[in-house]
Structures are given as C-alpha cells and as structure tokens.
PDB file of N, CA and C in Angstrom:
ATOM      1  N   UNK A   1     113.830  67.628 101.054  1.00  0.00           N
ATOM      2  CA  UNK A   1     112.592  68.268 100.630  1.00  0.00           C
ATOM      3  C   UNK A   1     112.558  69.688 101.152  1.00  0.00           C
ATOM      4  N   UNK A   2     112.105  70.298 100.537  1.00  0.00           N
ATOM      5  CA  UNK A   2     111.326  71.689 100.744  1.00  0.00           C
ATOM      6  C   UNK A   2     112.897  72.522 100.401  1.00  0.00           C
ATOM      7  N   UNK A   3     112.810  74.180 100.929  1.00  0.00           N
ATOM      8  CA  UNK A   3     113.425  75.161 100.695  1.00  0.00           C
ATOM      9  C   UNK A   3     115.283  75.054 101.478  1.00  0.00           C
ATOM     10  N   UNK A   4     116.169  74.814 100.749  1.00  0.00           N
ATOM     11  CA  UNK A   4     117.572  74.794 101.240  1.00  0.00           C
ATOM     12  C   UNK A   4     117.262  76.167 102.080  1.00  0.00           C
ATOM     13  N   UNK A   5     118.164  76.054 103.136  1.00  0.00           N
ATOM     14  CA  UNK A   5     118.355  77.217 104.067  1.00  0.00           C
ATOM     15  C   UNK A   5     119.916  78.044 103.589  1.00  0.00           C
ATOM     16  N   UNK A   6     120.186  78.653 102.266  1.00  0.00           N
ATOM     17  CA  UNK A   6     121.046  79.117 101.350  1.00  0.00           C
ATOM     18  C   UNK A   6     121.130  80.811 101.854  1.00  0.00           C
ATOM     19  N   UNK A   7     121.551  81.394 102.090  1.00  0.00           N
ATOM     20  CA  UNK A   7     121.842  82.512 102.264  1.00  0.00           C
ATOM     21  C   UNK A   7     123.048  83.422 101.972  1.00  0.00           C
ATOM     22  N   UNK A   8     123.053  84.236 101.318  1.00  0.00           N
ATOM     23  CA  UNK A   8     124.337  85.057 100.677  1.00  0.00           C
ATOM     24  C   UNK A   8     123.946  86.481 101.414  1.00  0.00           C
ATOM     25  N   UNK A   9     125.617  86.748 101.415  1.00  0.00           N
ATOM     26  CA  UNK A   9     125.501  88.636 101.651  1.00  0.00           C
ATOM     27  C   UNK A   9     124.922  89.537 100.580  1.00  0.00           C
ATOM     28  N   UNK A  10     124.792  88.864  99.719  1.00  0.00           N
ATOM     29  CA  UNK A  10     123.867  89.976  98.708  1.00  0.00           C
ATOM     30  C   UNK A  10     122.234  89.370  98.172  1.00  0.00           C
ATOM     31  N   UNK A  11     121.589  88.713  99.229  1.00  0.00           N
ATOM     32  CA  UNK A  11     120.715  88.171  99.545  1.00  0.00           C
ATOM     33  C   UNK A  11     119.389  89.161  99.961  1.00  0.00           C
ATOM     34  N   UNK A  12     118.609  89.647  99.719  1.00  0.00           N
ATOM     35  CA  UNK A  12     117.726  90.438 100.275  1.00  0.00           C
ATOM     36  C   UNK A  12     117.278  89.596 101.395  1.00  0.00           C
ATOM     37  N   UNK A  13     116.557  90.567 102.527  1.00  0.00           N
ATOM     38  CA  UNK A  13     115.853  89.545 103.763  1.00  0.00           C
ATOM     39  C   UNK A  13     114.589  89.268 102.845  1.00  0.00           C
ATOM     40  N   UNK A  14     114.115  88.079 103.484  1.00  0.00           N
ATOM     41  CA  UNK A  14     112.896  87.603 102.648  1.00  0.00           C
ATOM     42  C   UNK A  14     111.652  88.039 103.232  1.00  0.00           C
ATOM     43  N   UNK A  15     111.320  88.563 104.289  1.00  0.00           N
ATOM     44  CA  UNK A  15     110.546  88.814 104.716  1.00  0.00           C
ATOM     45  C   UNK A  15     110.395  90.530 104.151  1.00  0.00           C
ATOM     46  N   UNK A  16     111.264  91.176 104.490  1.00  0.00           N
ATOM     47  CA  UNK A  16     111.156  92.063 103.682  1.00  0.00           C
ATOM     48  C   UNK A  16     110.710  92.119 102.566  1.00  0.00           C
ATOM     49  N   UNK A  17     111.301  91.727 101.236  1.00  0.00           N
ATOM     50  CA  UNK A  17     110.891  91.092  99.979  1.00  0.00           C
ATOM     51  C   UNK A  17     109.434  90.519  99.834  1.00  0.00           C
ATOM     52  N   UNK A  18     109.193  89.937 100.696  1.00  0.00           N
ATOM     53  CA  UNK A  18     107.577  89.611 100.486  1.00  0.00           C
ATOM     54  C   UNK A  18     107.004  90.415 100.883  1.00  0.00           C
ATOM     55  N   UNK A  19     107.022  91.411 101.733  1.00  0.00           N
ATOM     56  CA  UNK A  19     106.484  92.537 101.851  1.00  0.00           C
ATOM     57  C   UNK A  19     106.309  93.338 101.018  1.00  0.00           C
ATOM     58  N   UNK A  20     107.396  93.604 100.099  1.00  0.00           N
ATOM     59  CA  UNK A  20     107.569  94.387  99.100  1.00  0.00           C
ATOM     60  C   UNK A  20     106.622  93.840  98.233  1.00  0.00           C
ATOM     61  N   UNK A  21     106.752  92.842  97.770  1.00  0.00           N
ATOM     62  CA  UNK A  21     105.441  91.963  96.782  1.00  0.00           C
ATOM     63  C   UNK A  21     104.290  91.839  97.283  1.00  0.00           C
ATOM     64  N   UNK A  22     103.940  92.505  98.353  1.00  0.00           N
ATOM     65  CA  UNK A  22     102.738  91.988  99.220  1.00  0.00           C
ATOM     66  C   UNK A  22     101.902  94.021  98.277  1.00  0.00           C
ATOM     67  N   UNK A  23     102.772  94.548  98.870  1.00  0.00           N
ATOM     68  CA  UNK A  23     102.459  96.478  98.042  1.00  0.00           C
ATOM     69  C   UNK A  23     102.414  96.345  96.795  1.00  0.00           C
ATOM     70  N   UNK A  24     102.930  95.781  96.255  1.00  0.00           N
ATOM     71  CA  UNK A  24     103.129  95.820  94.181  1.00  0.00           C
ATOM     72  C   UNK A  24     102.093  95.255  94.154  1.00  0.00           C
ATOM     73  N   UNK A  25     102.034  93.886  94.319  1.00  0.00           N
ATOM     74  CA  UNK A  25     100.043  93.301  94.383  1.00  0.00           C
ATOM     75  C   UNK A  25      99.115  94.003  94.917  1.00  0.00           C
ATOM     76  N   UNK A  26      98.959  94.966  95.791  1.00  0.00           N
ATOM     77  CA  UNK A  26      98.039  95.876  96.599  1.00  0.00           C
ATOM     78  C   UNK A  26      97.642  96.549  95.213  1.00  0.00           C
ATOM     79  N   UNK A  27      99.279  97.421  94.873  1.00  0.00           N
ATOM     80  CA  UNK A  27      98.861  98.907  94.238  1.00  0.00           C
ATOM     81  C   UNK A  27      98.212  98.191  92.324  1.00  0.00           C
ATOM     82  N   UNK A  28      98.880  97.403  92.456  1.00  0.00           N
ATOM     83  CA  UNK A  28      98.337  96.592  90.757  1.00  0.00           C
ATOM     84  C   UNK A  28      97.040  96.428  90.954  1.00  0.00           C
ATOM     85  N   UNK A  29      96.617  95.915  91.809  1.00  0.00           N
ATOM     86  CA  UNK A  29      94.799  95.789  92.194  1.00  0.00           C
ATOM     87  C   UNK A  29      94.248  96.776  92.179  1.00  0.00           C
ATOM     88  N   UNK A  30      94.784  97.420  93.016  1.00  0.00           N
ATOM     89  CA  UNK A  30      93.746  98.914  93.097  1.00  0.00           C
ATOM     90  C   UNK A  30      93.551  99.313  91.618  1.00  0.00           C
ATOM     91  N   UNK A  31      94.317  99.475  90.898  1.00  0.00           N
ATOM     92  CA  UNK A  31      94.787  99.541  89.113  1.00  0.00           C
ATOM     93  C   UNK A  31      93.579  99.262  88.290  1.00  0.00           C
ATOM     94  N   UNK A  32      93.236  98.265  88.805  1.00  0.00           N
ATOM     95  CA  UNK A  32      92.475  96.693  87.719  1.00  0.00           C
ATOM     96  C   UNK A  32      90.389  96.935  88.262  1.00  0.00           C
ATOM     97  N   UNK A  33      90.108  96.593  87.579  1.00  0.00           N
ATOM     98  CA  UNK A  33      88.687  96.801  87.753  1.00  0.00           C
ATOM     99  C   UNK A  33      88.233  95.496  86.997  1.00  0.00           C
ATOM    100  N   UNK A  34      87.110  94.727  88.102  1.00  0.00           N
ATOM    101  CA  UNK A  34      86.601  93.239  88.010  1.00  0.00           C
ATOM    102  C   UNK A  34      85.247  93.055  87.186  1.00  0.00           C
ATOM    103  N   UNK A  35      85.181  93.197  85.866  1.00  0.00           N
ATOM    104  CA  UNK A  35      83.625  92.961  85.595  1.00  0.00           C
ATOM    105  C   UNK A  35      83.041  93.871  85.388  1.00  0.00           C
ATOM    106  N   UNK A  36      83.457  95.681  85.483  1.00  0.00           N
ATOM    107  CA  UNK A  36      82.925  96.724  85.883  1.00  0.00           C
ATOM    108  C   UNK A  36      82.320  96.921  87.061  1.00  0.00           C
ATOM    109  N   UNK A  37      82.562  95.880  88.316  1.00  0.00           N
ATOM    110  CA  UNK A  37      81.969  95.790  89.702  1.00  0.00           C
ATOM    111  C   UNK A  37      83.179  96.627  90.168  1.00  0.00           C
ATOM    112  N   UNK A  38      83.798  97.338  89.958  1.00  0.00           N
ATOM    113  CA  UNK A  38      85.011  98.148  90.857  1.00  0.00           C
ATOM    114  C   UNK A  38      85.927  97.882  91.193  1.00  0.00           C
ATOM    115  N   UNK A  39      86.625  97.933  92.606  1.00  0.00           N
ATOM    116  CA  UNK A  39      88.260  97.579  92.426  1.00  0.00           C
ATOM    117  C   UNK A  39      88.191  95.810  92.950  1.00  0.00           C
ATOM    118  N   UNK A  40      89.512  95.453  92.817  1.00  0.00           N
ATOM    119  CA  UNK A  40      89.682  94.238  93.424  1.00  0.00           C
ATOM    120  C   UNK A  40      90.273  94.168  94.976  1.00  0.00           C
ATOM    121  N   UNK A  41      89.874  94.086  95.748  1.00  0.00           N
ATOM    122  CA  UNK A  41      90.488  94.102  97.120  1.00  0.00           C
ATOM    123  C   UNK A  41      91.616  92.797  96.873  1.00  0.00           C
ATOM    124  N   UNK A  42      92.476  93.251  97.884  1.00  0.00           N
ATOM    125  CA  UNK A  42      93.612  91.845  98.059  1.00  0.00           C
ATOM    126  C   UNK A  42      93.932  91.691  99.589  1.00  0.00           C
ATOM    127  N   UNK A  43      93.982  91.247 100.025  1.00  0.00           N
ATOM    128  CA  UNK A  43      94.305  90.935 101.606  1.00  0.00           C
ATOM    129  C   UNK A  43      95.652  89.963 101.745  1.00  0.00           C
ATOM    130  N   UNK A  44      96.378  90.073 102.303  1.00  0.00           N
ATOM    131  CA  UNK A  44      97.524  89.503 101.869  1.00  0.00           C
ATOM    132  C   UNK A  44      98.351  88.822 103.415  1.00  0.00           C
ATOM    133  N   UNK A  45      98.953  88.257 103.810  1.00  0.00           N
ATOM    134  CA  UNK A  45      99.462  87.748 105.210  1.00  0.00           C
ATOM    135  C   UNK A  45     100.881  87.609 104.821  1.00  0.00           C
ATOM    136  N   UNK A  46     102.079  87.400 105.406  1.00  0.00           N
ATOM    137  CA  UNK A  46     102.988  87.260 105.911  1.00  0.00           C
ATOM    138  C   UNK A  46     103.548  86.156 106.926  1.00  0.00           C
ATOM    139  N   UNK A  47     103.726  85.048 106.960  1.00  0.00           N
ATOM    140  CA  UNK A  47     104.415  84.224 107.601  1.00  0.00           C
ATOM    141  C   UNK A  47     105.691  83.937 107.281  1.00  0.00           C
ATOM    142  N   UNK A  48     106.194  83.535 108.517  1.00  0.00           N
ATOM    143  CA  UNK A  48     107.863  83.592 108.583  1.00  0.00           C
ATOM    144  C   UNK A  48     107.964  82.115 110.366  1.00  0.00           C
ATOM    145  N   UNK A  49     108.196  81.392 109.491  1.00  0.00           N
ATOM    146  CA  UNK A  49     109.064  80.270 110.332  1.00  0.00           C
ATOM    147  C   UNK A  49     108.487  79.063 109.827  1.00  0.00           C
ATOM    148  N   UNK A  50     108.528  78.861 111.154  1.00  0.00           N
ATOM    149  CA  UNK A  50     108.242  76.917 110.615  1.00  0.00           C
ATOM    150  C   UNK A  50     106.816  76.483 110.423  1.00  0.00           C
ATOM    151  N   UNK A  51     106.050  76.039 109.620  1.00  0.00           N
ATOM    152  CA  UNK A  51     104.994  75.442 109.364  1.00  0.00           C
ATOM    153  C   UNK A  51     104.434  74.099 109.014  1.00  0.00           C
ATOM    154  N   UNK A  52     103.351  73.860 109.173  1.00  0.00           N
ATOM    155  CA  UNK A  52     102.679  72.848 108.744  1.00  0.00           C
ATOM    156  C   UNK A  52     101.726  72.369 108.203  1.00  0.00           C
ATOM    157  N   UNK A  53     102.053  72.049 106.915  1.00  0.00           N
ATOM    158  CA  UNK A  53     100.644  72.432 106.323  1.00  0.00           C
ATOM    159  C   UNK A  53     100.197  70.788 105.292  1.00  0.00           C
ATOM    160  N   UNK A  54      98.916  70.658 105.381  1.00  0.00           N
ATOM    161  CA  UNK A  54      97.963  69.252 105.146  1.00  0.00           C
ATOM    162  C   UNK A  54      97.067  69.593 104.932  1.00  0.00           C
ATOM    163  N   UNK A  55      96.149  68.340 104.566  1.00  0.00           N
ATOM    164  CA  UNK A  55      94.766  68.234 104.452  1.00  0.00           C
ATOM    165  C   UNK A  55      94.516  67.630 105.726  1.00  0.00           C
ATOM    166  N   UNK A  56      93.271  68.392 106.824  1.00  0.00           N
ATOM    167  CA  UNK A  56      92.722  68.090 107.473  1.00  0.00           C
ATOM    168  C   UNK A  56      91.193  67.717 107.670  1.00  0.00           C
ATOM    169  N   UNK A  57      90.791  66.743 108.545  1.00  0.00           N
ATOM    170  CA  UNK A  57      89.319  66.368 108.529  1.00  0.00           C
ATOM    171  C   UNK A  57      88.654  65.493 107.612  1.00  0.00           C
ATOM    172  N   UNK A  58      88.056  64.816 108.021  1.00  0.00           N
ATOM    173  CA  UNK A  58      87.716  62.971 107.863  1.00  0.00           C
ATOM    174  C   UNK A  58      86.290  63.304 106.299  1.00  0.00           C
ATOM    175  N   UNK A  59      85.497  64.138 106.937  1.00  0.00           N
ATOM    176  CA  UNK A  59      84.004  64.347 106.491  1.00  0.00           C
ATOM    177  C   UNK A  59      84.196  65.096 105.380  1.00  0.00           C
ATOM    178  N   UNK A  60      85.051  66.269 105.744  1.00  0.00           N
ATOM    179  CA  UNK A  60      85.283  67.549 104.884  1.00  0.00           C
ATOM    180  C   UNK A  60      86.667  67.738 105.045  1.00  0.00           C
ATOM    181  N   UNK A  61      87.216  67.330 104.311  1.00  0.00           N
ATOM    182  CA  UNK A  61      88.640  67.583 104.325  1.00  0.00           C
ATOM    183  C   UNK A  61      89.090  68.701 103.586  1.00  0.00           C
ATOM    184  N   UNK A  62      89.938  69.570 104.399  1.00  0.00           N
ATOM    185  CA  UNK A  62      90.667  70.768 103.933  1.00  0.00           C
ATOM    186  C   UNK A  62      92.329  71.250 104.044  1.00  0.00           C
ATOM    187  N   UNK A  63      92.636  71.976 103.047  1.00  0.00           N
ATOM    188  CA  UNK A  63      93.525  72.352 103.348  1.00  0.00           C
ATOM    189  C   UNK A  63      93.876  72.954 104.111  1.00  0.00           C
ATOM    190  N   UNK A  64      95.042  73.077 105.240  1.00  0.00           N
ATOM    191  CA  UNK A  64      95.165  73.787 106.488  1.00  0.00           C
ATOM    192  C   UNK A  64      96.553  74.371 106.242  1.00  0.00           C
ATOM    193  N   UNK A  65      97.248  75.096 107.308  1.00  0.00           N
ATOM    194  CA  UNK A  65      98.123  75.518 107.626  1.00  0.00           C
ATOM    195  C   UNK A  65      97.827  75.566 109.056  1.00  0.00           C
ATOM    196  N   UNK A  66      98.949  75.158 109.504  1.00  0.00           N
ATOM    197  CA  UNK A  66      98.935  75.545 111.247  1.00  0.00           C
ATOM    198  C   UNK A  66     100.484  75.860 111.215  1.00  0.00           C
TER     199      UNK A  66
END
C-alpha cells in the first residue's frame, strides 16, 4: 500500500516540485476572481515524511493528520 519509494537520477526532488505547484496555484489564484467578491486567497503547507492520517473522535469524528 501507499507510494513505492522509486527514485531515478532524472527524478526531480519532490519537495521541491511541490513547492513549485504550491506558486503556480498561488499566482493562478491571484488571476481568478470569486463571485465578483475579489481574489481567492490559497494557503498552502508542505509536508515531507512519515504520516498518519484517520478519522478521529467518537462524537464528532474527523479527519486528521498527525
């Protein structure tokens, strides 16, 4: 399950790369106008390693990442 750990020399770093896609989504937003309410903000994060991610909580259950 999940992502093979595959890596080639003509491989971009991935973290990099999502970075890069993290600016192209920034500058495309700024672009775009919602409703005539103005721009679209995007806020965007970056993680890199190992994770874990579920539905947590009995009452209200949510999706998490830790």
């Amino acid at each position: 399950a999940g992502l093979k750990n595959i890596v080639s020399q003509n491989s971009a770093n991935p973290v990099l790369r999502a970075i890069q896609v993290a600016f192209e989504m920034r500058k495309f937003a700024s672009q775009q106008e919602f409703c005539g309410s103005g721009e679209i903000i995007v806020k965007i994060g970056v993680h890199y390693g190992n994770v874990i991610a579920g539905v947590i909580g009995y009452h209200k259950p949510q999706f998490s990442l830790i």
